[in-house]
Protein backbone atom coordinates (compact mmCIF):
# COMPACT_ATOMS: atom_id res chain seq x y z
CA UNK A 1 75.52 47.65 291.55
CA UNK A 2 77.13 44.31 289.86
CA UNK A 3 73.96 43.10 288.84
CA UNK A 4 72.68 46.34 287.17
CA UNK A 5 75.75 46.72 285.67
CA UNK A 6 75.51 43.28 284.41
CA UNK A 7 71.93 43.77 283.00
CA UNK A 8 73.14 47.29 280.96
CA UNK A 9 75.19 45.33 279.57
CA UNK A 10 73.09 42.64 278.09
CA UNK A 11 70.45 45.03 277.01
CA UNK A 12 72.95 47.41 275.28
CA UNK A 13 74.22 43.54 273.67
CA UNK A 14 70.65 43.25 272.65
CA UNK A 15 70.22 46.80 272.00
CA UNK A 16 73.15 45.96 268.92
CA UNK A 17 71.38 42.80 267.85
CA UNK A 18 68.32 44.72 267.09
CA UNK A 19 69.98 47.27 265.61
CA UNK A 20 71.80 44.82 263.06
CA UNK A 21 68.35 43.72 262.04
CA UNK A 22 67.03 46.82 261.75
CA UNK A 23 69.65 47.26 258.91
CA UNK A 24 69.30 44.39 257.38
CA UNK A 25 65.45 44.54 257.00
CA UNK A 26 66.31 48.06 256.16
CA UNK A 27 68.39 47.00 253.36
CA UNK A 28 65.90 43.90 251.77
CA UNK A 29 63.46 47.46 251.79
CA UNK A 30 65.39 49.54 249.60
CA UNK A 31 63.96 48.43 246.46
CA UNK A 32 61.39 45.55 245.20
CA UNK A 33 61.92 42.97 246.25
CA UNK A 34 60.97 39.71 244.73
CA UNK A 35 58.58 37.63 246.16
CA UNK A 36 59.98 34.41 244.73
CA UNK A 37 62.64 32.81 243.04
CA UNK A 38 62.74 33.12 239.07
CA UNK A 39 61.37 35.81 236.59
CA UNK A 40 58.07 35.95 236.94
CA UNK A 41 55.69 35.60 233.74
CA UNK A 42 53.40 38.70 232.79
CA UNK A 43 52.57 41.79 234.52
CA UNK A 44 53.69 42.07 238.53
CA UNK A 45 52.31 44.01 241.39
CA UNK A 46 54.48 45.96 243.72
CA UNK A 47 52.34 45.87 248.02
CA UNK A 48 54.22 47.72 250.42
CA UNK A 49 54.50 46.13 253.83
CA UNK A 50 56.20 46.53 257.02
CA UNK A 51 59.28 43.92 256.52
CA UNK A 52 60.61 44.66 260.12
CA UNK A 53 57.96 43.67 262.86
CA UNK A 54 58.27 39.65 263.07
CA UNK A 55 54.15 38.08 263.28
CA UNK A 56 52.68 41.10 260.70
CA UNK A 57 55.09 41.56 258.13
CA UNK A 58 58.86 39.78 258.26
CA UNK A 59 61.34 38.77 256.21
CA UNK A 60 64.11 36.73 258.01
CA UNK A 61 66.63 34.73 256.22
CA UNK A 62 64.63 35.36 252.46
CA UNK A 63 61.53 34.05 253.76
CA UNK A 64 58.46 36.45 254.05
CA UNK A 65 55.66 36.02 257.01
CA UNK A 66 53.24 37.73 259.37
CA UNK A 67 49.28 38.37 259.10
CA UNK A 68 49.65 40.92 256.62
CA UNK A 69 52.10 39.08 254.45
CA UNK A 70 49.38 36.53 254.59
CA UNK A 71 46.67 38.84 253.78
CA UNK A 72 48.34 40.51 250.84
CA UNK A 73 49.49 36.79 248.99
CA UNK A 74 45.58 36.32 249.24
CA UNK A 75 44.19 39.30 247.74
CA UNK A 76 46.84 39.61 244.69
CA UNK A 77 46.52 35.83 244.23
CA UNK A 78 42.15 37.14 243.93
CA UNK A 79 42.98 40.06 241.92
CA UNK A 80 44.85 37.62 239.20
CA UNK A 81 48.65 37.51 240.15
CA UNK A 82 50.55 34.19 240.88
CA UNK A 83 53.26 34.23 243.33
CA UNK A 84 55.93 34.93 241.26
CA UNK A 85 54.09 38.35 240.19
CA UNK A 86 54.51 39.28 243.80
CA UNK A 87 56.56 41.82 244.74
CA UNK A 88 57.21 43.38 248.28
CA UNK A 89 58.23 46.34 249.05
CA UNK A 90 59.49 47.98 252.67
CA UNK A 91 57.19 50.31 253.61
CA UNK A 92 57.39 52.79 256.59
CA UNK A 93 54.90 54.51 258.25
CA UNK A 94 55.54 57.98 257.20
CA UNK A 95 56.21 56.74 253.71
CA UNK A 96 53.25 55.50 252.51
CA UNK A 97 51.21 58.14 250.76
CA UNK A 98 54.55 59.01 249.25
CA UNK A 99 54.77 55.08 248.11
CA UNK A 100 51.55 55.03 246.48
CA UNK A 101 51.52 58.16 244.37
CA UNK A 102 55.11 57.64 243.03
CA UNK A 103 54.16 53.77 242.02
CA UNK A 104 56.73 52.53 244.34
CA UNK A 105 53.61 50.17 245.48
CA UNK A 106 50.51 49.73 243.53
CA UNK A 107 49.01 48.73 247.33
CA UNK A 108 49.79 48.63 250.96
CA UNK A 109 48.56 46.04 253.33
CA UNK A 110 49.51 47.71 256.90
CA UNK A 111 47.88 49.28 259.74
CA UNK A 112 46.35 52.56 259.79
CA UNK A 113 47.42 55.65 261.45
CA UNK A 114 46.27 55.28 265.16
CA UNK A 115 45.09 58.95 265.26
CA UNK A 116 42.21 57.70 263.37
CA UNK A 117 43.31 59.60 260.17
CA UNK A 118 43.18 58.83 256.54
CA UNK A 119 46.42 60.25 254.55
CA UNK A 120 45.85 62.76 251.83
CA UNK A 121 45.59 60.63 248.53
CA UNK A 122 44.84 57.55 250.22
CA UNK A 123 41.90 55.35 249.86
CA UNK A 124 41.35 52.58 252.14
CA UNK A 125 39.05 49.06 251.88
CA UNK A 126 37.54 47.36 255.07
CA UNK A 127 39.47 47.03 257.95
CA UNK A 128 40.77 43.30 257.53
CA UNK A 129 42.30 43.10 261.29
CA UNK A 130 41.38 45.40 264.76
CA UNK A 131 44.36 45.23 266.90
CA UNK A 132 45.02 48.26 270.13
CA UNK A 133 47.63 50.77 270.78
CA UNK A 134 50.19 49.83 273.80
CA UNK A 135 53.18 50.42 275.41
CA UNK A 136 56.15 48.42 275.48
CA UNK A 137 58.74 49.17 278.21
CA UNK A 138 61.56 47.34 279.57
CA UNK A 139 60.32 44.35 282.26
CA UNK A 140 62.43 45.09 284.93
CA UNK A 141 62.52 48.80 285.76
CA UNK A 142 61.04 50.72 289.13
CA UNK A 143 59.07 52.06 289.64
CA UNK A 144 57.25 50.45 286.79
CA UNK A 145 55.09 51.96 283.87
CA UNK A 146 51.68 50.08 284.17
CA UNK A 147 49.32 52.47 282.73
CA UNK A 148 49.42 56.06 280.63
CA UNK A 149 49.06 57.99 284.12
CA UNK A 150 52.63 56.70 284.69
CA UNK A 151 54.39 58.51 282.17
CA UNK A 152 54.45 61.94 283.20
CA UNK A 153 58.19 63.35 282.40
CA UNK A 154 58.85 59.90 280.87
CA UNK A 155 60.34 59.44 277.10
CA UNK A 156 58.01 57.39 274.76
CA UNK A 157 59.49 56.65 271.25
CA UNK A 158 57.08 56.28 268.31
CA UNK A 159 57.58 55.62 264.20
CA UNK A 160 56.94 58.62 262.53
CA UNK A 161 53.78 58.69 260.94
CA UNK A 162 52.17 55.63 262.94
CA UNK A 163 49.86 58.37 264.72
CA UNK A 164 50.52 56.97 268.46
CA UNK A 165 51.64 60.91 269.20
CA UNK A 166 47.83 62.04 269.25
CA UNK A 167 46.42 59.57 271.19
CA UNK A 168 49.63 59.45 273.81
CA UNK A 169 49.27 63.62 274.31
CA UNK A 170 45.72 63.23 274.82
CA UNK A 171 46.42 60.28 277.15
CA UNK A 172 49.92 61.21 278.91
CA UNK A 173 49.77 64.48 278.33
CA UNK A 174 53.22 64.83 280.56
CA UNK A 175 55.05 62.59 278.39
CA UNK A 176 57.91 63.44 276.24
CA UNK A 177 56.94 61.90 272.59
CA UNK A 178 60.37 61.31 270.37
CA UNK A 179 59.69 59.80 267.18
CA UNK A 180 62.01 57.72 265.02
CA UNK A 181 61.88 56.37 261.49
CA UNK A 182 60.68 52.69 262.39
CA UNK A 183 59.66 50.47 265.48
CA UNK A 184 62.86 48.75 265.49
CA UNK A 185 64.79 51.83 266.55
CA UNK A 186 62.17 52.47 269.17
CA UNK A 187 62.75 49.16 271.15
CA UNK A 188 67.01 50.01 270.11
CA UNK A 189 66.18 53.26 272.09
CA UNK A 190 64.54 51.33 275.16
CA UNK A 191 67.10 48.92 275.10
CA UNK A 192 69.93 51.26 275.72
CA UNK A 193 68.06 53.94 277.52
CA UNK A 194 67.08 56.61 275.33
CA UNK A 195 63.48 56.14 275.79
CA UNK A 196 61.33 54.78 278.58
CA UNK A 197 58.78 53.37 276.32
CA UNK A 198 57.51 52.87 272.82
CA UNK A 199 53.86 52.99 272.03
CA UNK A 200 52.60 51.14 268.97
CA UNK A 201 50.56 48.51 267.97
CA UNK A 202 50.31 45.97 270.22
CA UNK A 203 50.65 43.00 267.41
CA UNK A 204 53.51 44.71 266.26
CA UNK A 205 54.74 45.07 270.11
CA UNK A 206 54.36 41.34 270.78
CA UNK A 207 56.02 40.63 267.86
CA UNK A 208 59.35 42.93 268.46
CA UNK A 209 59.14 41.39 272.11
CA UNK A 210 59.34 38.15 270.80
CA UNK A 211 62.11 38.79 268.64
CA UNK A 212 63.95 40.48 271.28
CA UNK A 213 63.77 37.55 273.66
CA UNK A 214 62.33 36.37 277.07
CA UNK A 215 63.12 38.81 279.95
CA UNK A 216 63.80 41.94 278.41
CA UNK A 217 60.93 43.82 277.37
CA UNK A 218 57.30 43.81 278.52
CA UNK A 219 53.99 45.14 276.88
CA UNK A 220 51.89 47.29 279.74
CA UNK A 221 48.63 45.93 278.61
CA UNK A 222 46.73 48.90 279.16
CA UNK A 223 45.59 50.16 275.60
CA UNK A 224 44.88 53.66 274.20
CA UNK A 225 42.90 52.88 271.18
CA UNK A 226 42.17 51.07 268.11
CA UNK A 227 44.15 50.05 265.59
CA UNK A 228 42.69 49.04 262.15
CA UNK A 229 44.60 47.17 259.73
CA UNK A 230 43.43 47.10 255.67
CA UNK A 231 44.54 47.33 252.32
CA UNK A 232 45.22 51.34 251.36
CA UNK A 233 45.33 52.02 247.43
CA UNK A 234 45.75 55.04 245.92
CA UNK A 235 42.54 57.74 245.61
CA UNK A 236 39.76 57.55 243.11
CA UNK A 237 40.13 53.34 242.66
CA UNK A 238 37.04 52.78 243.75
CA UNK A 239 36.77 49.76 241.78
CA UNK A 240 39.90 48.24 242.57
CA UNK A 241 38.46 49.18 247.02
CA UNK A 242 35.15 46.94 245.77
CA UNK A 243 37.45 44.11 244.32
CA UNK A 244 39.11 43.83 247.36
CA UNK A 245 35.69 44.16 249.78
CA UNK A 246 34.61 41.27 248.16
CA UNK A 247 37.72 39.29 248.26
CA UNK A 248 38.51 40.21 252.50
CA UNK A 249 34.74 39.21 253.05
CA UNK A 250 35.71 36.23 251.13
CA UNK A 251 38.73 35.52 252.89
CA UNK A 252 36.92 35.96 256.52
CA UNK A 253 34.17 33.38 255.32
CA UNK A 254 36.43 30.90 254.82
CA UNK A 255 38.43 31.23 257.55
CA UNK A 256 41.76 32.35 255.90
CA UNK A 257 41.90 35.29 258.09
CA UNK A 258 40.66 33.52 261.63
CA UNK A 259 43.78 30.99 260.06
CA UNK A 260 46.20 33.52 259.78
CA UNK A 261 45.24 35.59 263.58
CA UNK A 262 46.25 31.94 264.79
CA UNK A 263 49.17 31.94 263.20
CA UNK A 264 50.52 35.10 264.17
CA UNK A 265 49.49 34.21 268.04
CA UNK A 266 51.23 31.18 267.71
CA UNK A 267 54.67 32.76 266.39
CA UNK A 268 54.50 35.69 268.71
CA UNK A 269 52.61 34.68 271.41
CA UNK A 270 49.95 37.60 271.03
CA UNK A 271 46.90 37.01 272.49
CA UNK A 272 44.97 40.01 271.68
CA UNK A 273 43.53 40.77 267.80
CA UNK A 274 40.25 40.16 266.64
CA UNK A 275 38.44 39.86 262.64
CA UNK A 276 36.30 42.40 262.42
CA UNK A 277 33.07 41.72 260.92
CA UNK A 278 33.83 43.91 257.49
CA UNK A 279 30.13 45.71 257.50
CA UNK A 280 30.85 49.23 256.95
């Protein structure tokens, strides 16, 4: 009884940690945020990322990283824009259409819904990253969650418009799906109890289990279905999708993207991911 009292305790301690970053990233995302220091000379470009899952798209202590950080430097730097004509903005998964048509973002550089959908409005390039949809629970409960047939009655926490929900009724059709505004609230949920698991993208899983720290959470390793990552502009730019095409098949040829897969392994320690080969 001492020790699981003991280990509440340190996850609800970690449960508040996470939650403090969730606000802060929350914060850095409520406007545009600059993507370096100075005013930046002629016209800028707002890209909407995810600023809260650490290896894909993170800002921590000013600094911005992750794969699709990475990726969307490249293609505005192609497209014309220096580095002070960056601009990042926080993007969550439900918000994105709505990010696009206002102007908030003139592109996104995310992941796709995992249903397999394309939002109303949206047009999207070639997939620039192929990742799979997981679970994350906590490492040291019993009986264990090791694959979807293990959920039945169990609560799994998802970001609202992510699209796990489709794939997890289809899947663990007993489960109990509770979505929340972002990933980081998920894994606050799991910490403290509220949720058994959170299903997401297993890049951004790794990541958030990282951040977390050794010993607390777990991914199951058992995925449900692709995940495609690319750059989403609004509809009817078809010229601005070609642009881009060109400049992701440039970017794979020369190794920037292999580059940046490493790099995200090698922060996170994910070992799953793969380039696709961008034929449509």
């Amino acid at each position: 009884m001492v020790h699981r009292w003991r280990r509440q305790r340190r996850l609800r301690r970690m449960a508040c940690a996470m939650l403090v970053l969730a606000m802060t990233s929350s914060a850095a995302g409520c406007g545009v945020v600059a993507g370096a220091s100075g005013e930046p000379d002629g016209p800028t470009i707002s890209i909407g990322v995810a600023l809260d899952e650490p290896g894909v798209g993170w800002l921590h202590d000013g600094e911005y990283s992750g794969f699709d950080i990475t990726v969307a430097r490249y293609v505005a730097q192609a497209l014309g824009y220096a580095r002070k004509q960056v601009n990042f903005t926080q993007i969550r998964p439900g918000d994105a259409p709505a990010a696009l048509h206002s102007g908030e973002a003139q592109m996104l550089v995310t992941s796709m819904p995992m249903d397999g959908t394309q939002p109303s409005g949206v047009q999207s390039t070639k997939p620039y990253l192929l990742t799979q949809q997981d679970l994350l629970v906590r490492a040291g409960d019993k009986p264990a969650i090791i694959a979807p047939s293990d959920l039945n009655g169990k609560i799994v926490c998802s970001a609202q418009g992510g699209g796990a929900a489709a794939r997890l009724r289809q899947q663990a059709p007993g489960s109990v799906i509770r979505e929340r505004q972002s990933y980081q609230q998920c894994v606050t949920a799991l910490l403290v109890g509220e949720a058994d698991a959170v299903s997401a993208d297993d890049a951004v899983l790794s990541g958030l289990t990282f951040s977390t720290g050794k010993g607390y959470l777990r991914l199951v390793g058992q995925p449900l279905g692709e995940v495609l990552h690319s750059v989403q502009v609004r509809a009817g730019e078809d010229e601005l999708v070609k642009k881009i095409d060109v400049v992701l098949d440039t970017m794979r040829e020369d190794g920037g993207l292999a580059h940046a897969l490493d790099a995200m392994q090698d922060a996170t320690g994910y070992r799953g991911g793969s380039v696709p080969g961008m034929g449509r």
